[in-house]
C-alpha atoms as a PDB file:
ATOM      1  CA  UNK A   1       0.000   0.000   0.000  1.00  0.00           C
ATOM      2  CA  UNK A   2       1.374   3.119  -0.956  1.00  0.00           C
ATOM      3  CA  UNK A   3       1.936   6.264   1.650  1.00  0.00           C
ATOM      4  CA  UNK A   4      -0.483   8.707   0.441  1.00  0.00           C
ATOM      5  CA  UNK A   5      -0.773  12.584   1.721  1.00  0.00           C
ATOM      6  CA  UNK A   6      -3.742  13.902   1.001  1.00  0.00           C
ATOM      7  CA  UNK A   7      -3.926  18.266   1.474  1.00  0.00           C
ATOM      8  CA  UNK A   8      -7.599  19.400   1.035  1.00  0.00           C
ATOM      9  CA  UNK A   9      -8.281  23.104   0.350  1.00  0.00           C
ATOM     10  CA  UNK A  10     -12.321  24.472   0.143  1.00  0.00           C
ATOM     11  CA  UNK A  11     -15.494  22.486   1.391  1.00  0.00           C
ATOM     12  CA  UNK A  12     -14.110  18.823   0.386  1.00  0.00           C
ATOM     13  CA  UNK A  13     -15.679  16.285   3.404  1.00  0.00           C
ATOM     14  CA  UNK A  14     -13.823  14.235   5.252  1.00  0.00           C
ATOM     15  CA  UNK A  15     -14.624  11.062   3.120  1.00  0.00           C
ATOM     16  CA  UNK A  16     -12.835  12.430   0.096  1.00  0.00           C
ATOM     17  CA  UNK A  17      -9.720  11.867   2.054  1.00  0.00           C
ATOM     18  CA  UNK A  18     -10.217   8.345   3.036  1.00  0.00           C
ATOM     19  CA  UNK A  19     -11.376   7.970  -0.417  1.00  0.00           C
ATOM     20  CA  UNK A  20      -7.683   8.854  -2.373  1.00  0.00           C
ATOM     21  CA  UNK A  21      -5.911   6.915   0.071  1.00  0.00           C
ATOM     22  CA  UNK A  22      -7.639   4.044  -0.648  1.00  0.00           C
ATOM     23  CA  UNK A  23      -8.074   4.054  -4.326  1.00  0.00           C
ATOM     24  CA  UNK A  24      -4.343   6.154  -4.564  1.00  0.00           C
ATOM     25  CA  UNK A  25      -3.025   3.794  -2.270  1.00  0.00           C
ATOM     26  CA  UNK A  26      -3.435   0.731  -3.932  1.00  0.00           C
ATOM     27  CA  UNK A  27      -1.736   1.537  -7.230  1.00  0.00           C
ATOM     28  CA  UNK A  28       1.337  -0.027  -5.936  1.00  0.00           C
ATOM     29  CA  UNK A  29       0.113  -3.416  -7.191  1.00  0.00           C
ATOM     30  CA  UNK A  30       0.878  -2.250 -10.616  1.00  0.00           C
ATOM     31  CA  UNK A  31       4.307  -1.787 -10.413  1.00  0.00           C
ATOM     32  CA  UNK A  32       7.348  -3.809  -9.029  1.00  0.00           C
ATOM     33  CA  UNK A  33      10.081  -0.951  -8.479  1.00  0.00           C
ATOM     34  CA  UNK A  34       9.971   1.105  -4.961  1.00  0.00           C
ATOM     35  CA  UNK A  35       7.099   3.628  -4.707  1.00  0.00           C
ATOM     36  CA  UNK A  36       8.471   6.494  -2.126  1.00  0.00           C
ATOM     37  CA  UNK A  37       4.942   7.763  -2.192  1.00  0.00           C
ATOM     38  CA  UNK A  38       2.561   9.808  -3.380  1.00  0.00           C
ATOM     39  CA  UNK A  39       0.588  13.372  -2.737  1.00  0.00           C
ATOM     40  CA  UNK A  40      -2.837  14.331  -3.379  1.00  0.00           C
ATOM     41  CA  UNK A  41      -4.306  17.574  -3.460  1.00  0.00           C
ATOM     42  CA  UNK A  42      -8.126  17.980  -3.469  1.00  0.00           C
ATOM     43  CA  UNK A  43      -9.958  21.020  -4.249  1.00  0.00           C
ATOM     44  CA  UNK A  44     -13.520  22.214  -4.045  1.00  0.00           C
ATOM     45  CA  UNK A  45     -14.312  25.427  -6.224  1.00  0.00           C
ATOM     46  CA  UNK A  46     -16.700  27.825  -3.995  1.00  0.00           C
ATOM     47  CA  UNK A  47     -17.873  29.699  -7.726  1.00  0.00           C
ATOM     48  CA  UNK A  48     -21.516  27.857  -8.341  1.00  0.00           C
ATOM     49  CA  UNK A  49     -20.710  28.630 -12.232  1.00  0.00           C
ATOM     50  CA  UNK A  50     -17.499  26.103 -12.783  1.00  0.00           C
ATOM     51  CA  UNK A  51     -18.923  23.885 -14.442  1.00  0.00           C
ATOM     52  CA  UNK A  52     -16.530  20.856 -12.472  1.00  0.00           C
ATOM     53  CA  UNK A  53     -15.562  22.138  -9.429  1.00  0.00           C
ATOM     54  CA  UNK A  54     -13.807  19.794  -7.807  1.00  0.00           C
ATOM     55  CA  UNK A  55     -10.445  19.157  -8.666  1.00  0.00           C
ATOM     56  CA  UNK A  56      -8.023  16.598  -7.771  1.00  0.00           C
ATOM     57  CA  UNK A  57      -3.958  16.669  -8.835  1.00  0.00           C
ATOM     58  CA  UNK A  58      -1.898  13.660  -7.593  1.00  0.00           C
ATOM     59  CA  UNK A  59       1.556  12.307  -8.348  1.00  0.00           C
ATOM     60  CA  UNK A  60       3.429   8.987  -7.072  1.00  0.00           C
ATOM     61  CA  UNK A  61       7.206   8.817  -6.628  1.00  0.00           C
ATOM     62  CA  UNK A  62       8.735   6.069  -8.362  1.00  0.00           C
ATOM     63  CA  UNK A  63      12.108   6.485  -6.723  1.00  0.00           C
ATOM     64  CA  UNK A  64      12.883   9.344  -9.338  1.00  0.00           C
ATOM     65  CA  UNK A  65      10.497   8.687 -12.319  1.00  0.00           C
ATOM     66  CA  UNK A  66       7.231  10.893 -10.992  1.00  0.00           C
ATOM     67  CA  UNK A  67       3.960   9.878 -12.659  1.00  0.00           C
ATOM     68  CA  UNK A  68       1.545  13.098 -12.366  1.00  0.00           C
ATOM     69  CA  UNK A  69      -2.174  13.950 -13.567  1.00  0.00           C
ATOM     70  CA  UNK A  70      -5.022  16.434 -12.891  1.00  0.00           C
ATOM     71  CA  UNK A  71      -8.720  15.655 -13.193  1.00  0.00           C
ATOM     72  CA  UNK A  72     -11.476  18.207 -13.141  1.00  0.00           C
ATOM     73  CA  UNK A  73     -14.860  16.488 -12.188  1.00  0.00           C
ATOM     74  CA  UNK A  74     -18.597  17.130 -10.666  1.00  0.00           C
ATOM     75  CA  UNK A  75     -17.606  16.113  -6.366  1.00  0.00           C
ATOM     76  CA  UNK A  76     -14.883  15.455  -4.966  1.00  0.00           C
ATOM     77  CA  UNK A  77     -15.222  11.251  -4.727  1.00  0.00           C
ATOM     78  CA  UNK A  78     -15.415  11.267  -8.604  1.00  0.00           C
ATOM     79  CA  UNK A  79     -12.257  13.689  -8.755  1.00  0.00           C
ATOM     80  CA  UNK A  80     -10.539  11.033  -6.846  1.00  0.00           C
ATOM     81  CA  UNK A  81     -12.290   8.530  -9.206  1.00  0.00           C
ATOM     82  CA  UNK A  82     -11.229  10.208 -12.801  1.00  0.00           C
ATOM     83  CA  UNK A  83      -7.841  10.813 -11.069  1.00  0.00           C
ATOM     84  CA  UNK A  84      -6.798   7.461  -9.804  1.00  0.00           C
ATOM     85  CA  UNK A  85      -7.856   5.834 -13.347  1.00  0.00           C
ATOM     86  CA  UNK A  86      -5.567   8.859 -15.325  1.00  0.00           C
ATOM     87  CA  UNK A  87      -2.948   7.294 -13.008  1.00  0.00           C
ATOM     88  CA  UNK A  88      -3.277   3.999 -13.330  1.00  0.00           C
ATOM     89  CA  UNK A  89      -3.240   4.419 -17.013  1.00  0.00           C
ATOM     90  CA  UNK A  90       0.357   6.111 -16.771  1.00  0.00           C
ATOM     91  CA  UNK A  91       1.541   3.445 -14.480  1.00  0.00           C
ATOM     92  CA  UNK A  92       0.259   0.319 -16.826  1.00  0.00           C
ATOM     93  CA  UNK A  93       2.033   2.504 -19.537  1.00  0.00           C
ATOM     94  CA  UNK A  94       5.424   3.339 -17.560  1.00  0.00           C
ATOM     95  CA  UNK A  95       5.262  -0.885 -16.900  1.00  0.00           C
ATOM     96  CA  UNK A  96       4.824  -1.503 -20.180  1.00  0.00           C
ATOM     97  CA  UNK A  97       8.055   0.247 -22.207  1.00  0.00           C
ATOM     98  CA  UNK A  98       9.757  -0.208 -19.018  1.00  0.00           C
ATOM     99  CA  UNK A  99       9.727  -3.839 -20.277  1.00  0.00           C
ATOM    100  CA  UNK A 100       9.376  -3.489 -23.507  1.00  0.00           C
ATOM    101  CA  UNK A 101      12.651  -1.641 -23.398  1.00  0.00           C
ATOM    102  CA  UNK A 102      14.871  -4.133 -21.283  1.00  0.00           C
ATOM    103  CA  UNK A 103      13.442  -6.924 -23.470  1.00  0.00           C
ATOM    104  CA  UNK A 104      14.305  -5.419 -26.761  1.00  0.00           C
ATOM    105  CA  UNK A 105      18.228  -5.764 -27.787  1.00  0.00           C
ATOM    106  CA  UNK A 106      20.127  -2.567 -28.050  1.00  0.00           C
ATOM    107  CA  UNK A 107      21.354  -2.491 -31.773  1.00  0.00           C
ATOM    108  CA  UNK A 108      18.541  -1.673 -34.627  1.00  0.00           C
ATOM    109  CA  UNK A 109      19.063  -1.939 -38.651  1.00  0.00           C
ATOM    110  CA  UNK A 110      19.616   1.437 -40.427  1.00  0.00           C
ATOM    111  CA  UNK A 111      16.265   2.939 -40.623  1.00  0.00           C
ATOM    112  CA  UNK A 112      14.446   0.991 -37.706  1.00  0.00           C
ATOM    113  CA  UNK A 113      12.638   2.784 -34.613  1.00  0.00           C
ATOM    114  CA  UNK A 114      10.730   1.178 -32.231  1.00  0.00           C
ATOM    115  CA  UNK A 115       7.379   3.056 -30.628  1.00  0.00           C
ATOM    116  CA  UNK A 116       8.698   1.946 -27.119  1.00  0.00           C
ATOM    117  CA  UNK A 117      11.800   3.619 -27.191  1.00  0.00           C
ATOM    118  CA  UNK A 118      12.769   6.196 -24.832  1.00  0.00           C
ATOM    119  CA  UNK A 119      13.504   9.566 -26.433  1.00  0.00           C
ATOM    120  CA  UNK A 120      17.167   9.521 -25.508  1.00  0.00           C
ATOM    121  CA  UNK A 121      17.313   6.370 -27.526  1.00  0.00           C
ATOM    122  CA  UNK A 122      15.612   7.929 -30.564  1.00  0.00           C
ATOM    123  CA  UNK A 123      17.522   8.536 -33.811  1.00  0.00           C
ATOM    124  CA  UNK A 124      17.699  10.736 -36.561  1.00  0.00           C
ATOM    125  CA  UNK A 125      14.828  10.235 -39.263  1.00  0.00           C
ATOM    126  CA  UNK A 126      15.607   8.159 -41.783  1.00  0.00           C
ATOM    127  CA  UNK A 127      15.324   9.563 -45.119  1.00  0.00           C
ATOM    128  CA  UNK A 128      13.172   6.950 -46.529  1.00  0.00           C
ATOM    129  CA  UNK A 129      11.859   8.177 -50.231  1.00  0.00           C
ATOM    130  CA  UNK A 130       8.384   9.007 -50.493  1.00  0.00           C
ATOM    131  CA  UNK A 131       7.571   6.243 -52.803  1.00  0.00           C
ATOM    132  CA  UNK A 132       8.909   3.822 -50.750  1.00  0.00           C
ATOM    133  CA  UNK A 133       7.025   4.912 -47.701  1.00  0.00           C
ATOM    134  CA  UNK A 134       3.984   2.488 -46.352  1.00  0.00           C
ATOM    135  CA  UNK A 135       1.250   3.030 -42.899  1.00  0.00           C
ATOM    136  CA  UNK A 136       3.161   0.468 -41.520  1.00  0.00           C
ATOM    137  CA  UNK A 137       1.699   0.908 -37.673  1.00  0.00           C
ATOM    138  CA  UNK A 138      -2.275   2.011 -36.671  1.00  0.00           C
ATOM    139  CA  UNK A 139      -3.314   2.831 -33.691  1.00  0.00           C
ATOM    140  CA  UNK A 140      -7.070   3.587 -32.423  1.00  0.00           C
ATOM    141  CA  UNK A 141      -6.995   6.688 -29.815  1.00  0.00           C
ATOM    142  CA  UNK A 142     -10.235   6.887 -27.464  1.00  0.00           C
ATOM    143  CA  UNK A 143      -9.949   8.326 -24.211  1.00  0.00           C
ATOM    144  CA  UNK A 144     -12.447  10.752 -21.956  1.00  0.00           C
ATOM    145  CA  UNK A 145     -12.897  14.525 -23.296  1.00  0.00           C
ATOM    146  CA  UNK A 146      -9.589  16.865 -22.064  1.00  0.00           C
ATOM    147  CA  UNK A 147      -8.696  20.245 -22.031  1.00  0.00           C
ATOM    148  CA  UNK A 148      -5.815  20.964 -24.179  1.00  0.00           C
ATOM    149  CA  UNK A 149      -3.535  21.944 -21.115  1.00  0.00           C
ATOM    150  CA  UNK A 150      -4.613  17.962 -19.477  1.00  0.00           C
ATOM    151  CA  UNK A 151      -4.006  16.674 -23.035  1.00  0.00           C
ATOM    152  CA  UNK A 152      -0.676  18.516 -22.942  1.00  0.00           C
ATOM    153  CA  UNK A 153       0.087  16.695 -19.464  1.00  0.00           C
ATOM    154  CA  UNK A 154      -0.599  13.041 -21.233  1.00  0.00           C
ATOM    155  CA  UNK A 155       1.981  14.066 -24.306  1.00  0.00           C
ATOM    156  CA  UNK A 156       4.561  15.141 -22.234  1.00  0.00           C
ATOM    157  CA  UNK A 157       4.100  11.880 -20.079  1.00  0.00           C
ATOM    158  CA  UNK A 158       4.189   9.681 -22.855  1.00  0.00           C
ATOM    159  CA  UNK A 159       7.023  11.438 -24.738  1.00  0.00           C
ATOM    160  CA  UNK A 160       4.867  12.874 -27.901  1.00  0.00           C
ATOM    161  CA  UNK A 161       5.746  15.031 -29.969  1.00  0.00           C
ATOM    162  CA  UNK A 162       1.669  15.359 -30.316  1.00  0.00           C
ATOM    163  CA  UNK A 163      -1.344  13.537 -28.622  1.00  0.00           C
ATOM    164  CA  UNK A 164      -4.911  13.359 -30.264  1.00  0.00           C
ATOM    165  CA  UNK A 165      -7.648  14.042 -28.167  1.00  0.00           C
ATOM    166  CA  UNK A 166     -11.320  14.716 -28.001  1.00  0.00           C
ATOM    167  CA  UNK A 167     -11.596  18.389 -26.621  1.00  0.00           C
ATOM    168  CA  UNK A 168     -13.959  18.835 -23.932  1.00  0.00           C
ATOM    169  CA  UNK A 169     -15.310  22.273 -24.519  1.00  0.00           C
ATOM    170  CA  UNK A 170     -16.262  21.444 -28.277  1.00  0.00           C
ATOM    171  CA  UNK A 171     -16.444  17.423 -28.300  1.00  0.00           C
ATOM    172  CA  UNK A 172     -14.139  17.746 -31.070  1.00  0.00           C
ATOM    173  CA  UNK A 173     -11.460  15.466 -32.165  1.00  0.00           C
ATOM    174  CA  UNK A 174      -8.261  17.608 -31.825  1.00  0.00           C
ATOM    175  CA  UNK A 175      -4.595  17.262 -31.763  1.00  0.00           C
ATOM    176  CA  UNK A 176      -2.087  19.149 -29.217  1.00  0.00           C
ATOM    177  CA  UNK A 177       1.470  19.337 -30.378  1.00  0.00           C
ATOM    178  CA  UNK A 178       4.879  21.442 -29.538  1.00  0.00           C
ATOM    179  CA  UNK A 179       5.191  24.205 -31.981  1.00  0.00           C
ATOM    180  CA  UNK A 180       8.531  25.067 -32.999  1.00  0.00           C
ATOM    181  CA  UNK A 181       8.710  28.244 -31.272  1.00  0.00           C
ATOM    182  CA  UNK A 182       8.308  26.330 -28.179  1.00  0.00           C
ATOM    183  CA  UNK A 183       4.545  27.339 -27.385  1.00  0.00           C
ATOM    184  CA  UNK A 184       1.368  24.261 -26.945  1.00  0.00           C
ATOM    185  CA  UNK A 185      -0.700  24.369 -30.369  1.00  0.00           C
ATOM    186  CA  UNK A 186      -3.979  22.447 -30.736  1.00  0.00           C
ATOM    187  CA  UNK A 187      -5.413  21.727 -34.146  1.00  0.00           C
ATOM    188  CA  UNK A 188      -8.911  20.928 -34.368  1.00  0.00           C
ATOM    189  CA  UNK A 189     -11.121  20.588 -37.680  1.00  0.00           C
ATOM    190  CA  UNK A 190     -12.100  22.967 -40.483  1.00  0.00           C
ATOM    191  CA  UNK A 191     -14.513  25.485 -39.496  1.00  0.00           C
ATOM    192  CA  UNK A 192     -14.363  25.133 -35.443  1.00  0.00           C
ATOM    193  CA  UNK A 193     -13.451  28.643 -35.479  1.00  0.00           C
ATOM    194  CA  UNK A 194     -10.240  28.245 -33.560  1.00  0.00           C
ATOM    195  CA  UNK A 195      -7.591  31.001 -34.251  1.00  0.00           C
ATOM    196  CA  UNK A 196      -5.447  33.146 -31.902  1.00  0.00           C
ATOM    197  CA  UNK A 197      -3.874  32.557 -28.447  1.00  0.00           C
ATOM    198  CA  UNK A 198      -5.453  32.270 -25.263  1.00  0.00           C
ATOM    199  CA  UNK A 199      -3.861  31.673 -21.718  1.00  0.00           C
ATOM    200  CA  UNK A 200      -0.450  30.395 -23.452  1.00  0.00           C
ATOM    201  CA  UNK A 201      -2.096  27.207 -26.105  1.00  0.00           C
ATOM    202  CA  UNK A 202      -2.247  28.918 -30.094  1.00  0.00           C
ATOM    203  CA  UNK A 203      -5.142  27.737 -31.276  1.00  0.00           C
ATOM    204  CA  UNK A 204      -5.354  26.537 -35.198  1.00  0.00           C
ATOM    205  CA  UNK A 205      -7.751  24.826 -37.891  1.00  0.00           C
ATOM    206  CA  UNK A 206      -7.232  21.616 -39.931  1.00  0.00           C
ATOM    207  CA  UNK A 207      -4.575  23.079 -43.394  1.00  0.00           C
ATOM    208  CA  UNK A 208      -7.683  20.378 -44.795  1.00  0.00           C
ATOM    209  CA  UNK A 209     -10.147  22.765 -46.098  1.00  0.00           C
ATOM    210  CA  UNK A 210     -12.714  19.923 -45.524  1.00  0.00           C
ATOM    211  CA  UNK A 211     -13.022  16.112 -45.194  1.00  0.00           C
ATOM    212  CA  UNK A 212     -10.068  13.982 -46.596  1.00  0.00           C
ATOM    213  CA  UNK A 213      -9.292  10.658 -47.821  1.00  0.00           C
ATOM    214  CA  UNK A 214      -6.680   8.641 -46.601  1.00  0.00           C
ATOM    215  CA  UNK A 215      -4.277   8.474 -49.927  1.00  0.00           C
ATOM    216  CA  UNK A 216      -4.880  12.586 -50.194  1.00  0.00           C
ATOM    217  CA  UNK A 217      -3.362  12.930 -46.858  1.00  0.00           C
ATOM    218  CA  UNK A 218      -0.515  10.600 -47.446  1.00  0.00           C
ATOM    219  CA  UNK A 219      -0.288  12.354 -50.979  1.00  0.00           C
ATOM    220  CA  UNK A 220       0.251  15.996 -49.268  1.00  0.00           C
ATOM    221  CA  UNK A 221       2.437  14.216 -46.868  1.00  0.00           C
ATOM    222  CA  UNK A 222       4.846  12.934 -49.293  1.00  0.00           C
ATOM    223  CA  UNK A 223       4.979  16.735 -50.674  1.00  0.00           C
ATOM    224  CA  UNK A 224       5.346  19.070 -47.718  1.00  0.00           C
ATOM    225  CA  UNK A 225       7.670  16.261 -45.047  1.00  0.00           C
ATOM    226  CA  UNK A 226       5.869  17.445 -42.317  1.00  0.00           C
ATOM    227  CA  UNK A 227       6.315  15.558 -39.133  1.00  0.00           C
ATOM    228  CA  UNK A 228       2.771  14.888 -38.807  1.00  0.00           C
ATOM    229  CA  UNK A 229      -0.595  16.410 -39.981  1.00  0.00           C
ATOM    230  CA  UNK A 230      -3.897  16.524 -38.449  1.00  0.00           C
ATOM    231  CA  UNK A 231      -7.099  15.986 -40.783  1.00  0.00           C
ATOM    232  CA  UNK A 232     -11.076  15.057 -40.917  1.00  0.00           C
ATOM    233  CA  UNK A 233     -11.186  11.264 -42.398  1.00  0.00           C
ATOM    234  CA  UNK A 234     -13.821  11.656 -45.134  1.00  0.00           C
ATOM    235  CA  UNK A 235     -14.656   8.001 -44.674  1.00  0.00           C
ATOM    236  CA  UNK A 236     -15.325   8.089 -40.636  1.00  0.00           C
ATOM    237  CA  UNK A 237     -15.926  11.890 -40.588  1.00  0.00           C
ATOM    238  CA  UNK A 238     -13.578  11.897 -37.501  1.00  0.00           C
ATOM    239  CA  UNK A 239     -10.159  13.735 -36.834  1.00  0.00           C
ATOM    240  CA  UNK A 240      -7.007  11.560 -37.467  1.00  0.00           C
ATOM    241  CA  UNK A 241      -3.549  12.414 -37.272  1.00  0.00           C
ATOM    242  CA  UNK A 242      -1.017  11.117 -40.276  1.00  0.00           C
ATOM    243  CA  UNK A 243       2.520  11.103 -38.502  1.00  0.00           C
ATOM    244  CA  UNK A 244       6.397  10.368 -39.679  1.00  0.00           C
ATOM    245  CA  UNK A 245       7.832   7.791 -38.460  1.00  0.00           C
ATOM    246  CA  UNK A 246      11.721   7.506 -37.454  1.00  0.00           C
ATOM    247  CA  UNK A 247      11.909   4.699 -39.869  1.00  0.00           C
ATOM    248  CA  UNK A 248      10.630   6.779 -42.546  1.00  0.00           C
ATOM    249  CA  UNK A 249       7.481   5.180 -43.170  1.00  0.00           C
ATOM    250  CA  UNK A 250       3.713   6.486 -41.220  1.00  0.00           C
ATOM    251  CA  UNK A 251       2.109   5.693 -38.908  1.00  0.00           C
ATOM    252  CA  UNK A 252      -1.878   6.663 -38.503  1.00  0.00           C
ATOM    253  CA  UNK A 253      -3.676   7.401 -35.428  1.00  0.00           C
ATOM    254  CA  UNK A 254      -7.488   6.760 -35.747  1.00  0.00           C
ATOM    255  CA  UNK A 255     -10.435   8.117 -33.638  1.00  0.00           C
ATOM    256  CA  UNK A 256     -12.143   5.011 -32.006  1.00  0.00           C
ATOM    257  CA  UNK A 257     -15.693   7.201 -32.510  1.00  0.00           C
END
């Protein structure tokens, strides 16, 4: 059972507290390196107009590695609730290319990268030509609506360079990403009406002008290099996201909607 301390700050009752150690606590059976502990901090907004007012941020101490999240939900049990399944998710992931990592050998073929390497690991893109490029790995992304900055909090966890996300202000499939001058950008589809900055994330449209097939989007991949590109599949009608891989070749990630 893991050492939780739990700080509560507004009108959060007494059983909240019992609550996160409990379901906080018993995390530790997911992982078989020493867990120093963890911290919980509940909130409970006072303003009747936030729409979620209770918040709960918690982190657990791996012995160095620190696996974090923030939920926003309606009361403070079902704060603790969305927050101990964001962690658990983090942990199963941090077990996962934990292993995957010491199981895979340490020398790769020109042109090979593995998804469960660790970005220190990570080389160069290849420069595969674009004829010779294939979708060689798919993945299906489904996961419970996020503000950009929580969606920004998964990518950095998982070591994206982007993260697709259903956006829980519009319900839209959206993608957030590092821009190059260092700032959080989320793209979301043609004709959201997203444009500007606000509070630090630049907000930006689809470059699709509407609904695209699959072989267009590879097509304008193949012309522009870009590292990945966010569009509206005309087929599913839902966002995807077209990436580069390090071996040259793409990789697709698909709304499950």
């Amino acid at each position: 059972m893991i050492q939780v301390d739990v700080t509560m700050r507004g009108d959060v009752p007494g059983e909240a507290r019992v609550h996160a150690e409990e379901k906080v606590g018993a995390l530790d059976r997911l992982v078989d390196i020493p867990v120093l502990g963890a911290r919980v901090v509940l909130v409970q907004e006072a303003n009747p107009r936030i729409e979620r007012p209770a918040r709960a941020e918690g982190e657990i101490d791996l012995n160095g590695p620190m696996i974090r999240a923030k939920v926003a939900d309606l009361d403070p049990i079902a704060a603790v609730d969305s927050l101990t399944q964001r962690l658990e998710r983090q942990l199963r992931t941090f077990v996962d290319r934990r292993t995957d990592q010491a199981r895979r050998p340490t020398e790769r073929k020109a042109g090979e990268w593995r998804h469960s390497s660790f970005a220190t690991d990570r080389p160069d893109y290849f420069p595969r030509a674009p004829e010779e490029r294939e979708i060689v790995r798919r993945k299906t992304f489904a996961t419970d609506p996020l503000t950009p900055a929580e969606a920004a909090e998964e990518m950095e966890f998982l070591d994206h360079d982007f993260y697709l996300f259903i956006e829980r202000e519009t319900g839209a499939d959206a993608v957030a990403y590092h821009r190059d001058d260092g700032r959080l950008g989320v793209i979301g589809p043609s004709g959201i009406g997203w444009s500007g900055e606000s509070a630090g994330i630049v907000y930006e449209e689809s470059r699709m002008s509407g609904p695209t097939r699959l072989e267009d989007a590879v097509a304008e991949m193949n012309i522009l290099n870009h590292r990945f590109m966010y569009f509206t599949d005309a087929a599913s009608g839902c966002g995807n996201v077209i990436y580069m891989r390090y071996d040259g070749h793409y990789g697709l990630i698909e709304s499950a909607r």
